[in-house]
PDB file of N, CA and C in Angstrom:
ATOM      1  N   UNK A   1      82.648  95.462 116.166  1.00  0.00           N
ATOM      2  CA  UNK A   1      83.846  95.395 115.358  1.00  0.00           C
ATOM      3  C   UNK A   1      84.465  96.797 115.285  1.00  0.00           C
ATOM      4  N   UNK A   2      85.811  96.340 115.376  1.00  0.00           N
ATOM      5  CA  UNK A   2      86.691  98.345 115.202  1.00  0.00           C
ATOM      6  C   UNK A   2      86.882  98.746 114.088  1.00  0.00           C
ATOM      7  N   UNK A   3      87.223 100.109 114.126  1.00  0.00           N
ATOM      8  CA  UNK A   3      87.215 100.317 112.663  1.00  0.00           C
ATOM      9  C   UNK A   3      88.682 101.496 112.892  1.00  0.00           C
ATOM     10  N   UNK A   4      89.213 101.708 112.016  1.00  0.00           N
ATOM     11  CA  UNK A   4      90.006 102.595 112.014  1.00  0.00           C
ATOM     12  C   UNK A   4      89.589 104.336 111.985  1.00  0.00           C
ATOM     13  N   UNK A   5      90.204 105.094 112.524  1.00  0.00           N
ATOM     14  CA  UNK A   5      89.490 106.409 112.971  1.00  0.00           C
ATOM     15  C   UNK A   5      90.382 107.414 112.601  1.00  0.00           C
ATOM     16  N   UNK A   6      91.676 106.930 112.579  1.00  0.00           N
ATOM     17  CA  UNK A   6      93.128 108.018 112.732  1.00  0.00           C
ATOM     18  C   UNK A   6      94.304 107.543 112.319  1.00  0.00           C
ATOM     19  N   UNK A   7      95.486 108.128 111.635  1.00  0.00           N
ATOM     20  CA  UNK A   7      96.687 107.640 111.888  1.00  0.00           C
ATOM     21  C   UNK A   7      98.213 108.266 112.139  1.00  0.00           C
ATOM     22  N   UNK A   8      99.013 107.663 112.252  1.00  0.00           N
ATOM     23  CA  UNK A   8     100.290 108.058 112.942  1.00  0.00           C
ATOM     24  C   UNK A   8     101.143 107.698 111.156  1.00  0.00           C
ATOM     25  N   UNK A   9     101.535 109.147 111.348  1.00  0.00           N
ATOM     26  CA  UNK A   9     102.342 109.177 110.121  1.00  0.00           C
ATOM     27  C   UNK A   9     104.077 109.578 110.412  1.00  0.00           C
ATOM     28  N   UNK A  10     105.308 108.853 109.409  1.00  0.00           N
ATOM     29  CA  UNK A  10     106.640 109.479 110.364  1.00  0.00           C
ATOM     30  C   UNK A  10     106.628 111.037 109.684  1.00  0.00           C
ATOM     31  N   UNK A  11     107.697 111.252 109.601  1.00  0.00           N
ATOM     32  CA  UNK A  11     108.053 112.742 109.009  1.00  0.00           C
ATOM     33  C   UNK A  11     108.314 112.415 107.439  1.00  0.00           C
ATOM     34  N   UNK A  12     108.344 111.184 107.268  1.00  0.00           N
ATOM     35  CA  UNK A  12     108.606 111.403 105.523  1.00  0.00           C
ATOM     36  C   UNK A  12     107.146 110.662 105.226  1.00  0.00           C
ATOM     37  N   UNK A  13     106.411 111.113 105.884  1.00  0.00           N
ATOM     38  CA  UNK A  13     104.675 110.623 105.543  1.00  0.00           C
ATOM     39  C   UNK A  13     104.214 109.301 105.467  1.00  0.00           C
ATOM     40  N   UNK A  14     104.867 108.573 105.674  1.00  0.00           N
ATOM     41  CA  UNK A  14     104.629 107.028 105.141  1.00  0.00           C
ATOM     42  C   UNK A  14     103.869 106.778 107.210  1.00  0.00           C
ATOM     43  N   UNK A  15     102.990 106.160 106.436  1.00  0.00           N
ATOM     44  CA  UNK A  15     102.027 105.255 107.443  1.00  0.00           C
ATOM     45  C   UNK A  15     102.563 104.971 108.549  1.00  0.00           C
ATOM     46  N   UNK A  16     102.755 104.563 109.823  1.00  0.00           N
ATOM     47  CA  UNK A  16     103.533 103.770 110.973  1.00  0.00           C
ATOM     48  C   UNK A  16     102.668 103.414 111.642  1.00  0.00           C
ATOM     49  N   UNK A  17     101.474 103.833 111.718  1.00  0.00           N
ATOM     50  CA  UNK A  17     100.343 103.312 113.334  1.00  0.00           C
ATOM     51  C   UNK A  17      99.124 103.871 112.602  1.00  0.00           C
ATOM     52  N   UNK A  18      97.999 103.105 113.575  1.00  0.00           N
ATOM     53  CA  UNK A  18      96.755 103.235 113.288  1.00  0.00           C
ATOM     54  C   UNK A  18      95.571 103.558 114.460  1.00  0.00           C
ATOM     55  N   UNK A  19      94.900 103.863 114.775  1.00  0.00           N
ATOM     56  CA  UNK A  19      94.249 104.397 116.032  1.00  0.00           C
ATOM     57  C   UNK A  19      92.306 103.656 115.527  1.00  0.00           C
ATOM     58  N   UNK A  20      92.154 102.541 116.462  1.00  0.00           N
ATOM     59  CA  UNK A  20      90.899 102.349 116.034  1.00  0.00           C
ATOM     60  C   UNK A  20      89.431 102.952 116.672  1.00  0.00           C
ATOM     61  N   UNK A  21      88.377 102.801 116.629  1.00  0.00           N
ATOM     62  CA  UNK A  21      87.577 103.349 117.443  1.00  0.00           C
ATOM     63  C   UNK A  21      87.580 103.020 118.684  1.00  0.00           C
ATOM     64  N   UNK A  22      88.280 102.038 119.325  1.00  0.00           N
ATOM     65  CA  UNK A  22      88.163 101.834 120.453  1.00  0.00           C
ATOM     66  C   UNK A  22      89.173 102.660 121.116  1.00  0.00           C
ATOM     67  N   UNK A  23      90.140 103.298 120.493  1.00  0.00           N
ATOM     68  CA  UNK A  23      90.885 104.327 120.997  1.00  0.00           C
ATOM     69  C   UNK A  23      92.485 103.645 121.076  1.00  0.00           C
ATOM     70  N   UNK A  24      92.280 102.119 120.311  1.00  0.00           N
ATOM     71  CA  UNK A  24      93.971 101.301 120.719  1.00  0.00           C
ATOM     72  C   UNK A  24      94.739 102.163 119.706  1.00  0.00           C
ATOM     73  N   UNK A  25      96.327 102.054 119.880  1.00  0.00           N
ATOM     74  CA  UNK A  25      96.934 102.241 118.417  1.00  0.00           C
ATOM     75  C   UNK A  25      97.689 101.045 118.475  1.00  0.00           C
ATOM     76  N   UNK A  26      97.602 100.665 117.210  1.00  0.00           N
ATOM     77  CA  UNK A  26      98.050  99.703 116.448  1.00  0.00           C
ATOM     78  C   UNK A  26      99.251 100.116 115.400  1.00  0.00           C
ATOM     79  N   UNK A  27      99.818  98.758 115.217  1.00  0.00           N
ATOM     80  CA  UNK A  27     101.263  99.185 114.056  1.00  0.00           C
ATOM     81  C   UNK A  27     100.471  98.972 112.628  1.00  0.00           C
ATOM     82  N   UNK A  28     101.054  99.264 111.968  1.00  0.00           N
ATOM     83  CA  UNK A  28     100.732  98.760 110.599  1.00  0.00           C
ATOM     84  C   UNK A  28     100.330  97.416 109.967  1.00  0.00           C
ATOM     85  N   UNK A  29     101.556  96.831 110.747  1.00  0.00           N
ATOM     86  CA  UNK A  29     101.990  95.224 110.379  1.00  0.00           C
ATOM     87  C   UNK A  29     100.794  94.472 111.068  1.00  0.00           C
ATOM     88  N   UNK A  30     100.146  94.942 112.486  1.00  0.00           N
ATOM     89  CA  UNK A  30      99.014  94.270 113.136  1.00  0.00           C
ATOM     90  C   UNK A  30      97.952  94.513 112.782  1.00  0.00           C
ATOM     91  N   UNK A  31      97.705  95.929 112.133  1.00  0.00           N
ATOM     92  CA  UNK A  31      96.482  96.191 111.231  1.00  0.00           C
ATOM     93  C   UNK A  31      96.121  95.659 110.860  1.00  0.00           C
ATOM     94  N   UNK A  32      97.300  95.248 109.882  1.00  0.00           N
ATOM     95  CA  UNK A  32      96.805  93.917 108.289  1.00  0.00           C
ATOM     96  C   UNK A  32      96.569  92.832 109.024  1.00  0.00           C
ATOM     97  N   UNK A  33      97.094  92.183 110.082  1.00  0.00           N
ATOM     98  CA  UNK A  33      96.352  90.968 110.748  1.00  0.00           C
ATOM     99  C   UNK A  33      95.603  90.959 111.300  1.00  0.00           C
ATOM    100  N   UNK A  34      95.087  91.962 111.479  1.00  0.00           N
ATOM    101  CA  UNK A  34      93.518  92.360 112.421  1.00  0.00           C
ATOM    102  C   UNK A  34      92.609  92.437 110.997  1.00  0.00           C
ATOM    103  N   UNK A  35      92.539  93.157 110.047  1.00  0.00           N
ATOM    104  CA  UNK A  35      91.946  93.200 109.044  1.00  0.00           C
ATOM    105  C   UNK A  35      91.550  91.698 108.358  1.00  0.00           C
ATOM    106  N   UNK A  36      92.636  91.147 108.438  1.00  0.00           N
ATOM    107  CA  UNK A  36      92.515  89.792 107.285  1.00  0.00           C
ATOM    108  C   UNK A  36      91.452  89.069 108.456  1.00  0.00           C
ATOM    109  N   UNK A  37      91.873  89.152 109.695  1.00  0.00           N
ATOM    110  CA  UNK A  37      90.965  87.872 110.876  1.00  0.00           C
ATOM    111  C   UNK A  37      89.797  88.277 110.931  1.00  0.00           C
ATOM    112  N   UNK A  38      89.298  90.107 110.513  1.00  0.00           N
ATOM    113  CA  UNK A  38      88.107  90.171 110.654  1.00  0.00           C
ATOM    114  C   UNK A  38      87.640  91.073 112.211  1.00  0.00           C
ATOM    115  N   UNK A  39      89.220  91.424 112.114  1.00  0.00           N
ATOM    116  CA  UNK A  39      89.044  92.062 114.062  1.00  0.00           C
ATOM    117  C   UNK A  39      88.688  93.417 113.381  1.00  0.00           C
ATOM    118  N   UNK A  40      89.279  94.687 112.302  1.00  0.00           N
ATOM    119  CA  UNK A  40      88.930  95.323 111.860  1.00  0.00           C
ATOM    120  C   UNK A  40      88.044  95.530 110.907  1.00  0.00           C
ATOM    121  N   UNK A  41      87.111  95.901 110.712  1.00  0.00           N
ATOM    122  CA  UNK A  41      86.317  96.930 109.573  1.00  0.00           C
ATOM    123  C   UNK A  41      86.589  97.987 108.813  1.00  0.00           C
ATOM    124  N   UNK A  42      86.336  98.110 107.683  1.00  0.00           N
ATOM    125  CA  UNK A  42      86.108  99.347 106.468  1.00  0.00           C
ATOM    126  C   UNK A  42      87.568  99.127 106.129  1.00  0.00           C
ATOM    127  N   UNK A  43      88.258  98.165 105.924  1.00  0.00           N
ATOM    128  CA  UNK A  43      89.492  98.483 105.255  1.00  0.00           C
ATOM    129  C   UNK A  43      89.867  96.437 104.632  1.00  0.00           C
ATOM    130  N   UNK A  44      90.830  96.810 103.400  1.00  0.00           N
ATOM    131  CA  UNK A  44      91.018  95.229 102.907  1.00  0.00           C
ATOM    132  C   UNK A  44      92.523  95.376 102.897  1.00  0.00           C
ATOM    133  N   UNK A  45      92.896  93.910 102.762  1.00  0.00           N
ATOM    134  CA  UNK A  45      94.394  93.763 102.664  1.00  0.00           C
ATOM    135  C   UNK A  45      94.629  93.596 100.829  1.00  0.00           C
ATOM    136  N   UNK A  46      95.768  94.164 100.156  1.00  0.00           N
ATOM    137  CA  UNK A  46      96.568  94.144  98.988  1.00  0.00           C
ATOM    138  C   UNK A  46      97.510  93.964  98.836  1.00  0.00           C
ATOM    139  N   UNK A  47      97.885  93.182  97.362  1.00  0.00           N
ATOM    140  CA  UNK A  47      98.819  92.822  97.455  1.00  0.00           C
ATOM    141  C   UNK A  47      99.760  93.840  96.665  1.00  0.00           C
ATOM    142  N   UNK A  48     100.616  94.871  97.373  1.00  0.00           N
ATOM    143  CA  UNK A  48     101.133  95.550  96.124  1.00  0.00           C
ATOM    144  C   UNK A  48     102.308  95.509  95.059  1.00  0.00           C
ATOM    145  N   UNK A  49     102.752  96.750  94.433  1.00  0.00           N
ATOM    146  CA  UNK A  49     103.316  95.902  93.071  1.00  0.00           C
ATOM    147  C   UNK A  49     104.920  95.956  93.979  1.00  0.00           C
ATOM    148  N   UNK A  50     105.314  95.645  95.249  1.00  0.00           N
ATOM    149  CA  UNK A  50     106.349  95.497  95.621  1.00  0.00           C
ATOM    150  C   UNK A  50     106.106  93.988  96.375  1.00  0.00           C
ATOM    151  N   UNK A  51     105.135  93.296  95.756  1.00  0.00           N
ATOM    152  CA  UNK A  51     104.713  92.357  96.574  1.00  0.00           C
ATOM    153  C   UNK A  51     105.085  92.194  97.938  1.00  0.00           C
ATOM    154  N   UNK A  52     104.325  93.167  98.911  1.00  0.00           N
ATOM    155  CA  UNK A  52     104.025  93.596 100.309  1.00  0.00           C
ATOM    156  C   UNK A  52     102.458  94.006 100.316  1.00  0.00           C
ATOM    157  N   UNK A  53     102.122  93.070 101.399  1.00  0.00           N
ATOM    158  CA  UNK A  53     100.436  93.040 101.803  1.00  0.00           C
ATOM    159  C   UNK A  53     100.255  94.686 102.074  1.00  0.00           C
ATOM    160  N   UNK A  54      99.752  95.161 101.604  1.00  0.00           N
ATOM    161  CA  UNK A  54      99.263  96.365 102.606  1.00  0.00           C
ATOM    162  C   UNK A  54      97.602  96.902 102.854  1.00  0.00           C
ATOM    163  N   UNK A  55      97.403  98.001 103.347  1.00  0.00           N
ATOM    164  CA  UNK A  55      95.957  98.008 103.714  1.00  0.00           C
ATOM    165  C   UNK A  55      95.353  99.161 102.705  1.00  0.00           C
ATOM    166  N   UNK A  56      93.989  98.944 102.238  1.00  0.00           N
ATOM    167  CA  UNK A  56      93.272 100.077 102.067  1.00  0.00           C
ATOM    168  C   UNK A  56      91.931 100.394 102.368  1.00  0.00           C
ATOM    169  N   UNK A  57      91.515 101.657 102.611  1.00  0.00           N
ATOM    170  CA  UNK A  57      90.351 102.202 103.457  1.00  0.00           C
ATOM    171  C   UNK A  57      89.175 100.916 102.256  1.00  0.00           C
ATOM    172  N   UNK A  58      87.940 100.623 102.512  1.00  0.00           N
ATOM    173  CA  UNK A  58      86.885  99.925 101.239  1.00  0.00           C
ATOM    174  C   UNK A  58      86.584 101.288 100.772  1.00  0.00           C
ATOM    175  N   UNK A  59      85.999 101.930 101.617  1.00  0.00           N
ATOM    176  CA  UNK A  59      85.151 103.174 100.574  1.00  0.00           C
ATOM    177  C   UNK A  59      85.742 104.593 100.441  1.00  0.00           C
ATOM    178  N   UNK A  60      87.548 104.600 100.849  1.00  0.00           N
ATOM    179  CA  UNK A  60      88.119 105.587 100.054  1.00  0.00           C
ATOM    180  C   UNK A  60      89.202 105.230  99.374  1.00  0.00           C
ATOM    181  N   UNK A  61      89.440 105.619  98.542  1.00  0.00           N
ATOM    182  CA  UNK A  61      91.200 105.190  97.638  1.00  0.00           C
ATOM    183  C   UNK A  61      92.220 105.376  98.308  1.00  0.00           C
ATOM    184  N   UNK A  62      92.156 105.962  99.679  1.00  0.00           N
ATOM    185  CA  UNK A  62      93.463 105.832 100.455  1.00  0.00           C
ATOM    186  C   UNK A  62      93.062 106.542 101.577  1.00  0.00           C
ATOM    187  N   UNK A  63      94.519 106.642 102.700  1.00  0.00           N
ATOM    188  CA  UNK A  63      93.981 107.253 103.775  1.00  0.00           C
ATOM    189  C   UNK A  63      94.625 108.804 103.745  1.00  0.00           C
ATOM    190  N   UNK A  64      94.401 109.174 103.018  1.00  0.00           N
ATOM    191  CA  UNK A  64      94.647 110.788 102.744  1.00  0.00           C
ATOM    192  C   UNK A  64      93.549 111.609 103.574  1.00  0.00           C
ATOM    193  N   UNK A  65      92.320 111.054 103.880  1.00  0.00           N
ATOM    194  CA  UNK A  65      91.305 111.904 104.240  1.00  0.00           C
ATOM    195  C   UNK A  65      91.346 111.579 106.011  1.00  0.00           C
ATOM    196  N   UNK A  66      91.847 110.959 106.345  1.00  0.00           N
ATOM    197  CA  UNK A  66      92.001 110.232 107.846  1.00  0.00           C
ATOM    198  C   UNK A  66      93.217 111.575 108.661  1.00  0.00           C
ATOM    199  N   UNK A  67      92.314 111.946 109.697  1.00  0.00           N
ATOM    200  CA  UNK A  67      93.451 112.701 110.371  1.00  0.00           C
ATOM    201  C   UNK A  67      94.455 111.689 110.711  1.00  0.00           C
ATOM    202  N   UNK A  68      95.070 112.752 110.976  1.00  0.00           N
ATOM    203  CA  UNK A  68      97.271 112.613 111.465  1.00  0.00           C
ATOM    204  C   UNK A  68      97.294 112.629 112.610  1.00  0.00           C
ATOM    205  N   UNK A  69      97.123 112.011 114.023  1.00  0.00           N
ATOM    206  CA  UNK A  69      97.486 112.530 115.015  1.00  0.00           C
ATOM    207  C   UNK A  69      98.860 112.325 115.446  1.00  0.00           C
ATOM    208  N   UNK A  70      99.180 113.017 116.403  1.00  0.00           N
ATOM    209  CA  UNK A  70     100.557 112.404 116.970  1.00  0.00           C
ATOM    210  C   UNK A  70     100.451 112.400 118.251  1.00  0.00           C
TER     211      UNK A  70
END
């Protein structure tokens, strides 16, 4: 199972892509459907208070600690 390793942030910081261990990058939007099916690991889907699914790491409060690549 993959797990997320890295991510692609724009210039006003907000999330856009995801890089898993297998080395794919992924969008955001496919994350969360890889996550919910069970294709990804270490991360859950939420519902937030803009009611929009989004993702978070299980065992950190966010992905602040995840390098940035570009």
């Amino acid at each position: 199972m993959e797990t997320i390793v890295a991510l692609h942030r724009n210039r006003f910081g907000d999330i856009i892509s995801f890089v898993t261990s297998e080395g794919r990058v992924i969008s955001y939007q496919k994350a969360i459907v890889e996550a919910e099916n069970g294709v990804i690991a270490g991360v859950q889907t939420y519902l937030d208070t803009n009611g929009h699914v989004s993702l978070m790491p299980e065992h950190e409060q966010s992905f602040d600690y995840f390098p940035n690549l570009f």
